[in-house]
Protein backbone atom coordinates (compact mmCIF):
# COMPACT_ATOMS: atom_id res chain seq x y z
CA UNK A 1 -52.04 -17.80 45.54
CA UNK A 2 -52.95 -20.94 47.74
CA UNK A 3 -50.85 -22.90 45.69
CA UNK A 4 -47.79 -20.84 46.16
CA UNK A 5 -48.43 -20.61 49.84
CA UNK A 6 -48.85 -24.64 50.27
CA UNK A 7 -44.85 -24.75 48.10
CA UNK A 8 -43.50 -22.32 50.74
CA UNK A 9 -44.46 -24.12 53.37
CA UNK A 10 -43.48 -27.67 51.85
CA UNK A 11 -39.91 -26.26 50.82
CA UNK A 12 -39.23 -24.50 54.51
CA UNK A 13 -40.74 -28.26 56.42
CA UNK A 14 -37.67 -29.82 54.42
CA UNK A 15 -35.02 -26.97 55.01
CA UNK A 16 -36.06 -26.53 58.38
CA UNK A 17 -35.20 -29.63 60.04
CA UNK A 18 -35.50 -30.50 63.74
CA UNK A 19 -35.98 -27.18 66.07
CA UNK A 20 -33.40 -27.64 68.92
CA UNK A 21 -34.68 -29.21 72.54
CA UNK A 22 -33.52 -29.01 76.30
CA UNK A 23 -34.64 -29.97 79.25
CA UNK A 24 -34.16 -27.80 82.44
CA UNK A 25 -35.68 -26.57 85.95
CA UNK A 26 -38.05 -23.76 85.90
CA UNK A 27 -35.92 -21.01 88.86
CA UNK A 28 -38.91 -18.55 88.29
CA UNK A 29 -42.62 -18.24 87.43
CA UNK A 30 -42.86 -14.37 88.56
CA UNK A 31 -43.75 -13.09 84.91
CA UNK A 32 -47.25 -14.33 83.66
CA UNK A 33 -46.65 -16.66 80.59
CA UNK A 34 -43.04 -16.73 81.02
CA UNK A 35 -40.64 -18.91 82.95
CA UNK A 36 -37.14 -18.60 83.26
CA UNK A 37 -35.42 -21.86 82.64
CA UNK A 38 -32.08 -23.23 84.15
CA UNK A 39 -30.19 -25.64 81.97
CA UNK A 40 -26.72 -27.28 83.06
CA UNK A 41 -24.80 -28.91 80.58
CA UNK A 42 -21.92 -30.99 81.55
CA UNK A 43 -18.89 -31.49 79.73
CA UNK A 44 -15.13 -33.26 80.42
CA UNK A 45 -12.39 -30.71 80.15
CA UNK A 46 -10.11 -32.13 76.80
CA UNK A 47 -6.86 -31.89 78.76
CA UNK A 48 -7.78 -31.86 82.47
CA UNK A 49 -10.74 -34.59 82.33
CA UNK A 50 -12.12 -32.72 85.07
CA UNK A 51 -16.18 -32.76 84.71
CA UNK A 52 -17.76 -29.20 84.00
CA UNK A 53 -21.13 -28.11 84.62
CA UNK A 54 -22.16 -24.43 82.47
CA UNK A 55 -25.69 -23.38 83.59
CA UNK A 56 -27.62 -20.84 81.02
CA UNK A 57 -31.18 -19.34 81.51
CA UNK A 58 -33.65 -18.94 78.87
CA UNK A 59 -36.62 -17.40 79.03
CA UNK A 60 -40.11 -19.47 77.82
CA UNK A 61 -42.90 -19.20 77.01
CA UNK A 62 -45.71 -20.93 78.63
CA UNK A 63 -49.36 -20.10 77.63
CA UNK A 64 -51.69 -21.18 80.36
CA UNK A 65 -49.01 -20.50 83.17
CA UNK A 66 -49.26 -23.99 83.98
CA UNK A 67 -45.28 -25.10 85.46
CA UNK A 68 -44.32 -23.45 88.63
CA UNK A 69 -41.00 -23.22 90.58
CA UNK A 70 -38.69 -26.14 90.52
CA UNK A 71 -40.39 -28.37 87.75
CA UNK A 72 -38.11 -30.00 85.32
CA UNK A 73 -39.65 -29.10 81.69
CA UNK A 74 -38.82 -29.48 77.98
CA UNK A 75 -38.51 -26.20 75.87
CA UNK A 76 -38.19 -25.92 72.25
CA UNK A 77 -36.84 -23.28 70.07
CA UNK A 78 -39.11 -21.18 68.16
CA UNK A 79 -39.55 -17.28 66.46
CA UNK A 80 -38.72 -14.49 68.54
CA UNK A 81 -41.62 -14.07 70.77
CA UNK A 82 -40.11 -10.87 72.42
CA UNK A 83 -36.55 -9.31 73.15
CA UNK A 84 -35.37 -12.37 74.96
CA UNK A 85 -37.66 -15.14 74.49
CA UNK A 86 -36.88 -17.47 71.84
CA UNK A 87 -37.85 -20.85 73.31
CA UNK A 88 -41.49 -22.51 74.84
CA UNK A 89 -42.28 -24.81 77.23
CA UNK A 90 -43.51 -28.28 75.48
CA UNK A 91 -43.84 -30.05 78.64
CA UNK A 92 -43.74 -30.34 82.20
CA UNK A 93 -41.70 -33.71 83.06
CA UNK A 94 -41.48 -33.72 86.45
CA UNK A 95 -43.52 -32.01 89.32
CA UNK A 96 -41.84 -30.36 91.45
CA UNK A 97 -43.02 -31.20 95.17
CA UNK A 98 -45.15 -28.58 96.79
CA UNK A 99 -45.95 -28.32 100.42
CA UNK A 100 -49.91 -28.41 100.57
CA UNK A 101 -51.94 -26.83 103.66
CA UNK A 102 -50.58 -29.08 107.13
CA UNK A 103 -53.46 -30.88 108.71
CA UNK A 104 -52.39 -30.46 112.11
């Protein structure tokens, strides 16, 4: 049975191939292990050449609830985790900047 198990997982690695990645800002960490990602994607019209920018959300997961609001992140796509989160957070790339206590 181990055998068969160890073939399954050899023939979906090579079938699988690379799980799609973006990078995006985190617009809210209200939900605890989820963030909802903002992605824009810019594209040149084909006839107009005007520059276009399409925004999408996705919602992530993110175990230890560790980006907050307005850090730029890398998800990944993975299995359903729930009815609409399909992608995790891999890694926070940049901080956002947070205004500490003043010491006035």
């Amino acid at each position: 049975m181990n055998m068969v198990n160890q073939m399954s997982a050899k023939v979906s690695a090579m079938a699988g191939g690379q799980r799609k990645k973006r990078t995006g800002k985190v617009i809210s960490d209200k939900m605890n292990k989820t963030r909802v990602v903002e992605v824009v994607i810019s594209l040149r019209h084909h006839l107009y050449e005007k520059v276009m920018r399409h925004k999408k959300h996705y919602y992530a997961h993110d175990e230890n609830n560790e980006s907050k609001l307005g850090d730029r992140v890398l998800i990944a796509e993975t299995r359903p985790l729930s009815k609409l989160k399909r992608w995790r957070v891999v890694k926070i790339l940049v901080k956002a900047g947070r205004a500490g206590p003043s010491e006035t």
